[in-house]
PDB file of N, CA and C in Angstrom:
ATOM      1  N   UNK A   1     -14.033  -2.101  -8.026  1.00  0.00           N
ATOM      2  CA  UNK A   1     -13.739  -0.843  -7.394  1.00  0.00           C
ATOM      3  C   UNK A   1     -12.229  -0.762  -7.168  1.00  0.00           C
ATOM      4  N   UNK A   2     -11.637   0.019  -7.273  1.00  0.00           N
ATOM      5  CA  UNK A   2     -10.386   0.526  -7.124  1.00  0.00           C
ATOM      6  C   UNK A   2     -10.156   1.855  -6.032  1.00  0.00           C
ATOM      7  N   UNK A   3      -9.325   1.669  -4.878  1.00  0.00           N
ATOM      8  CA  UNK A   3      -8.988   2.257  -3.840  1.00  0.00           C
ATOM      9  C   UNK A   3      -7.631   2.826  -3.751  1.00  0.00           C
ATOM     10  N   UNK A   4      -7.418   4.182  -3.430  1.00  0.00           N
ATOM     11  CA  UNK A   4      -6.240   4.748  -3.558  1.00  0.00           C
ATOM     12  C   UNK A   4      -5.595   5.028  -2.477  1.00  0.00           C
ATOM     13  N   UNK A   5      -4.765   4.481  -2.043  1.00  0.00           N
ATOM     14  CA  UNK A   5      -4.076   4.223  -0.130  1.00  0.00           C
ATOM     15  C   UNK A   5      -3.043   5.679  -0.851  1.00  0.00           C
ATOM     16  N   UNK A   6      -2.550   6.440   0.296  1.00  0.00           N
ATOM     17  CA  UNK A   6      -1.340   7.422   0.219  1.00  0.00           C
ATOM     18  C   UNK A   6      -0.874   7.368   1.057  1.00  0.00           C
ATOM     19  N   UNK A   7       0.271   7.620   1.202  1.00  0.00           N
ATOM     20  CA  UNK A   7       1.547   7.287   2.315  1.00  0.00           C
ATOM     21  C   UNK A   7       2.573   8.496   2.305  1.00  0.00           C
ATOM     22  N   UNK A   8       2.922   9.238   3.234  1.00  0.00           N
ATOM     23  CA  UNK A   8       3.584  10.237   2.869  1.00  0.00           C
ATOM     24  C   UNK A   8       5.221   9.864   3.727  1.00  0.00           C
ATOM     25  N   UNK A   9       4.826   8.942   4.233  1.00  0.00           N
ATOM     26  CA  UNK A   9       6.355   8.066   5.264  1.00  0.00           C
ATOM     27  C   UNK A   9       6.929   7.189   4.429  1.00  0.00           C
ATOM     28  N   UNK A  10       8.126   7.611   5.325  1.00  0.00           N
ATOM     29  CA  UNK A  10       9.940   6.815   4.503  1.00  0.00           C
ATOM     30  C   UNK A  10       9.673   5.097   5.766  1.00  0.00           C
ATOM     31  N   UNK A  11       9.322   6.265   6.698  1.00  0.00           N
ATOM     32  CA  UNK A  11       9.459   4.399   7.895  1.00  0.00           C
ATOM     33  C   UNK A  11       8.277   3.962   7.808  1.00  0.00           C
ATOM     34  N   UNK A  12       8.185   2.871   9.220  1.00  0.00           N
ATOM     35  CA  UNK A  12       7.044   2.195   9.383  1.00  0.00           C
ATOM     36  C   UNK A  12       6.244   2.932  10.402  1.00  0.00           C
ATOM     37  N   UNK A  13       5.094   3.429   9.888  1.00  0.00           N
ATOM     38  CA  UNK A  13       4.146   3.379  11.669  1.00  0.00           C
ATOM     39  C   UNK A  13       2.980   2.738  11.353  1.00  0.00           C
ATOM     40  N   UNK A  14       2.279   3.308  12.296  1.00  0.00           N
ATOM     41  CA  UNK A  14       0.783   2.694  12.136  1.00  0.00           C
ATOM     42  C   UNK A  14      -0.353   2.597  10.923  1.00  0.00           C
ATOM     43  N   UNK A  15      -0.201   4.161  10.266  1.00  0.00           N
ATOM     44  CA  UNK A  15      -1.090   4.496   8.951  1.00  0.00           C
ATOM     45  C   UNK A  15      -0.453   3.040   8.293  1.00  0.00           C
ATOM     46  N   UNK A  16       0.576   3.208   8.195  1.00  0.00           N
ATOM     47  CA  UNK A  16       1.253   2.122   6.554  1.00  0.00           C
ATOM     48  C   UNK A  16       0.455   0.524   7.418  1.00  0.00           C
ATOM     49  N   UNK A  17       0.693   0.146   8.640  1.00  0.00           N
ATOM     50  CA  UNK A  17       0.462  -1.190   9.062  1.00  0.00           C
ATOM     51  C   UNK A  17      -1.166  -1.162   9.290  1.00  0.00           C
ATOM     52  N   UNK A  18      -1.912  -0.192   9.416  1.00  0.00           N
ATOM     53  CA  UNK A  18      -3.738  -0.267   8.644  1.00  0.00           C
ATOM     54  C   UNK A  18      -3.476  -0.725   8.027  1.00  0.00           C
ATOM     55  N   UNK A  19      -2.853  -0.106   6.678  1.00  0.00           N
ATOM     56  CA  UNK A  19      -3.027  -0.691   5.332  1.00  0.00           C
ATOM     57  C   UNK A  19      -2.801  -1.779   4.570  1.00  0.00           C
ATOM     58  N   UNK A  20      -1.387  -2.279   5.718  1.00  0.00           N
ATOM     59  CA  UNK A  20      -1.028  -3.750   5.393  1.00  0.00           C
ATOM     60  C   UNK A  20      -2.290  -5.157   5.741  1.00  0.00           C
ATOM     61  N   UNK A  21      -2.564  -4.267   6.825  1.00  0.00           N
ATOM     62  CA  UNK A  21      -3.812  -5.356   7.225  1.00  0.00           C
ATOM     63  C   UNK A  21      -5.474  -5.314   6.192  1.00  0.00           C
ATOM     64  N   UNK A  22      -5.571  -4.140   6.209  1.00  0.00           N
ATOM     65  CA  UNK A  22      -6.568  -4.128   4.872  1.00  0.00           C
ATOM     66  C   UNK A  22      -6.152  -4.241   3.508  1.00  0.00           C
ATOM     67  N   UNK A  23      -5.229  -4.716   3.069  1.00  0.00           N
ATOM     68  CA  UNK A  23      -4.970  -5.064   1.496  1.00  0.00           C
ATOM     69  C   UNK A  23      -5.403  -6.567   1.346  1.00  0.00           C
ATOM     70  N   UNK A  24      -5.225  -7.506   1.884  1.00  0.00           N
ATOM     71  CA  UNK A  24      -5.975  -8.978   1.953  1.00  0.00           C
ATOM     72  C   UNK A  24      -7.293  -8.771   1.430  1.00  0.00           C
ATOM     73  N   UNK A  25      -7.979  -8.205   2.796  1.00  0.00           N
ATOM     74  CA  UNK A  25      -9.127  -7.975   3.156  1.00  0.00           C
ATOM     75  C   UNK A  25      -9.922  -7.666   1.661  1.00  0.00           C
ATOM     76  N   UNK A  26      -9.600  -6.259   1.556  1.00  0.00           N
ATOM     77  CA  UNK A  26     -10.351  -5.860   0.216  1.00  0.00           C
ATOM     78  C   UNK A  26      -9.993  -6.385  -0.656  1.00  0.00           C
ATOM     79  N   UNK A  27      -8.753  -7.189  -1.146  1.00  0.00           N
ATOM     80  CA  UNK A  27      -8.597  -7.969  -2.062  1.00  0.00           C
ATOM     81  C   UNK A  27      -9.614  -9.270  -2.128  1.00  0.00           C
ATOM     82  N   UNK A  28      -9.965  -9.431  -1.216  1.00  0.00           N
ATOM     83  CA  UNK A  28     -11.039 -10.587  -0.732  1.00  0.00           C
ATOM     84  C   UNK A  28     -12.190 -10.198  -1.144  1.00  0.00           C
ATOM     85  N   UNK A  29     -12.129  -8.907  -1.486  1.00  0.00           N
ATOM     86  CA  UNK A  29     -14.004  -8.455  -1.477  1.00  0.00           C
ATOM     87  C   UNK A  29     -14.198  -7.889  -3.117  1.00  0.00           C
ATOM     88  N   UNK A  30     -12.359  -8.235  -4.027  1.00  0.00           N
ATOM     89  CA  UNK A  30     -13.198  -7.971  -5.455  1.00  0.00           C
ATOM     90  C   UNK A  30     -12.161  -6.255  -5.561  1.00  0.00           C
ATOM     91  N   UNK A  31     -11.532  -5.534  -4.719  1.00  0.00           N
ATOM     92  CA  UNK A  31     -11.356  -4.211  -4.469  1.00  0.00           C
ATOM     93  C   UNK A  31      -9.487  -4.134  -5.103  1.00  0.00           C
ATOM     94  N   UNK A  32      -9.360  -3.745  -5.823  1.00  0.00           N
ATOM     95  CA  UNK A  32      -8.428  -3.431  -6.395  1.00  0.00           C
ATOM     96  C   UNK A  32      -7.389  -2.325  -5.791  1.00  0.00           C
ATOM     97  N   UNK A  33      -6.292  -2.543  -4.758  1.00  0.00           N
ATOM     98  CA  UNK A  33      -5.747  -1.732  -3.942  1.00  0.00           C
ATOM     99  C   UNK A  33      -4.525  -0.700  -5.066  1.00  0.00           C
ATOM    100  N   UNK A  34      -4.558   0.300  -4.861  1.00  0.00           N
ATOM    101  CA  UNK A  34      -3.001   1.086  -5.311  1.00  0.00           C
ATOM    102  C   UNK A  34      -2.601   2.190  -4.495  1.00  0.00           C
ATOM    103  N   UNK A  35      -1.421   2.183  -4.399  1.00  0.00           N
ATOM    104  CA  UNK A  35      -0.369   2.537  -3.418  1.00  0.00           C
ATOM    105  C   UNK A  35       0.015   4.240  -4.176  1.00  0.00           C
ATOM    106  N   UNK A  36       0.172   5.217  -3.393  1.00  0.00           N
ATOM    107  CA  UNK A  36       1.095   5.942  -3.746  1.00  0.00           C
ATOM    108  C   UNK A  36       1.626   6.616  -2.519  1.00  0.00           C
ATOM    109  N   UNK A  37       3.285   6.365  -2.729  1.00  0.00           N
ATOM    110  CA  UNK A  37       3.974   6.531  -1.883  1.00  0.00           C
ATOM    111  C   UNK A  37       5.484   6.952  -1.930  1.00  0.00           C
ATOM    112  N   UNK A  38       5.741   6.791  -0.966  1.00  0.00           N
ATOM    113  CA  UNK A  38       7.463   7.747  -1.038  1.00  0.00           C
ATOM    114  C   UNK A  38       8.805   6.383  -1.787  1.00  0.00           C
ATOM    115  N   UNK A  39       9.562   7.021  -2.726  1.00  0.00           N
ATOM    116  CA  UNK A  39      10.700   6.225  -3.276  1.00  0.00           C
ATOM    117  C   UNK A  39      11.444   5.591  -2.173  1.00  0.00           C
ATOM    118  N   UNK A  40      11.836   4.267  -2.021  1.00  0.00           N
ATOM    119  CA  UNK A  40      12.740   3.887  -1.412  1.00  0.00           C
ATOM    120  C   UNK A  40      12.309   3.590   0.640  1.00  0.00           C
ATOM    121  N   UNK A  41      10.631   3.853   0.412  1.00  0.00           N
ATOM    122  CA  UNK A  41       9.943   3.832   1.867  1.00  0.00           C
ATOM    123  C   UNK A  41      10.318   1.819   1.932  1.00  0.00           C
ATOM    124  N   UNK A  42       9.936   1.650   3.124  1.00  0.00           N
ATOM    125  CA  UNK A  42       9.487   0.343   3.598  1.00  0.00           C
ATOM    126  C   UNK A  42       7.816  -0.265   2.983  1.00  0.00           C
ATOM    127  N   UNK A  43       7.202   0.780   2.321  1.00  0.00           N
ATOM    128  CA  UNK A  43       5.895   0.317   2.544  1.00  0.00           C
ATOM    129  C   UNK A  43       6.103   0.151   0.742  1.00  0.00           C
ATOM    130  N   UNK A  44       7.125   0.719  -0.006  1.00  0.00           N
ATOM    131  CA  UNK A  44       7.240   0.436  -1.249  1.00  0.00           C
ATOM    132  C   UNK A  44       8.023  -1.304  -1.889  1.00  0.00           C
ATOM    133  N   UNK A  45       8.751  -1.601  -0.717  1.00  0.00           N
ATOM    134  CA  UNK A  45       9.161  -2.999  -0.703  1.00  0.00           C
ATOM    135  C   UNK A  45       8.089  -3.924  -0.408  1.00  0.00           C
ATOM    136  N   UNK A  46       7.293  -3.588   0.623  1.00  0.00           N
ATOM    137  CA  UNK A  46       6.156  -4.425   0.939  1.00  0.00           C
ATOM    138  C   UNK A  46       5.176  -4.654  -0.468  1.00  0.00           C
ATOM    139  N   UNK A  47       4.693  -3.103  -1.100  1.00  0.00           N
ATOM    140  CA  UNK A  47       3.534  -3.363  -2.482  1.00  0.00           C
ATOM    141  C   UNK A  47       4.682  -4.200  -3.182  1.00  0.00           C
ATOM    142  N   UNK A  48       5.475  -3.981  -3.685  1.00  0.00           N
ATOM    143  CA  UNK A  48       6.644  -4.911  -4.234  1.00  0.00           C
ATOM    144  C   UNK A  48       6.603  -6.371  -4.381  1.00  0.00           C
ATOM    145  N   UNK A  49       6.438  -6.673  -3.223  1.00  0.00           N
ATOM    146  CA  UNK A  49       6.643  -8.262  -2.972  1.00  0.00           C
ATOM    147  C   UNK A  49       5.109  -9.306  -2.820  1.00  0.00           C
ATOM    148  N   UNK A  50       4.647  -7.800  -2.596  1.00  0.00           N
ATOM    149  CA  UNK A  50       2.762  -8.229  -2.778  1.00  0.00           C
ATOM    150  C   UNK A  50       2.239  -7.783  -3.971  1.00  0.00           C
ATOM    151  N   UNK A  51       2.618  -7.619  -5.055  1.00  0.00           N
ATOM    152  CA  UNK A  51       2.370  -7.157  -6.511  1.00  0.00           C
ATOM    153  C   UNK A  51       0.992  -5.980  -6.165  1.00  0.00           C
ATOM    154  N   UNK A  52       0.765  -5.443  -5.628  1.00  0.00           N
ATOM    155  CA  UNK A  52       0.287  -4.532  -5.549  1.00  0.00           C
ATOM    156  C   UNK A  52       1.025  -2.847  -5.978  1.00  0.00           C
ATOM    157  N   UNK A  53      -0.304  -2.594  -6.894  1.00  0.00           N
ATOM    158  CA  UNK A  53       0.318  -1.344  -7.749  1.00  0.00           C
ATOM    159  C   UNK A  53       0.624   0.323  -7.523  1.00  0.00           C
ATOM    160  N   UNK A  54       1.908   0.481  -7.317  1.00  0.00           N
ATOM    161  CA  UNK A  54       2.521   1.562  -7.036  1.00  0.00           C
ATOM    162  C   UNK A  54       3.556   2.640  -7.337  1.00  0.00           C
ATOM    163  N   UNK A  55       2.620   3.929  -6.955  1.00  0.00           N
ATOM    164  CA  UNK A  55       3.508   4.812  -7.752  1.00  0.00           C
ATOM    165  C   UNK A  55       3.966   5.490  -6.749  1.00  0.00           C
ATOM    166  N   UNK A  56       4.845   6.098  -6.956  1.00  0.00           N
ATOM    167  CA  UNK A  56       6.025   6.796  -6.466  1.00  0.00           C
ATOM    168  C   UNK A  56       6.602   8.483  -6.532  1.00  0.00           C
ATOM    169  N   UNK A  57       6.051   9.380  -5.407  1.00  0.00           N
ATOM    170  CA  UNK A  57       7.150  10.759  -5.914  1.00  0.00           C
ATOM    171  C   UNK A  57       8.771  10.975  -5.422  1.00  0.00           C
TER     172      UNK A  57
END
């Protein structure tokens, strides 16, 4: 299964830090996470460094 997280924030709040905490998780359960989110956000360095796949407007 494949899950589509959206992010419409440049900073950090809460929506983006759910998601940080459930990307393990469902990665644990087989669940294929992808990101789409804002160029140059904080939450685009994070999929980055966690090879998790993301696109960008």
């Amino acid at each position: 299964m494949k899950i589509l997280h959206i992010s419409g924030a440049k900073g950090w709040g809460g929506n983006e830090q759910q998601m940080i905490y459930l990307f393990p998780e469902l990665r644990n359960q087989g669940v294929e996470n992808i990101v789409f989110g804002i160029k140059d956000s904080v939450l685009q360095r994070y999929c980055n460094n966690m090879n998790i796949e993301l696109y960008i407007r």
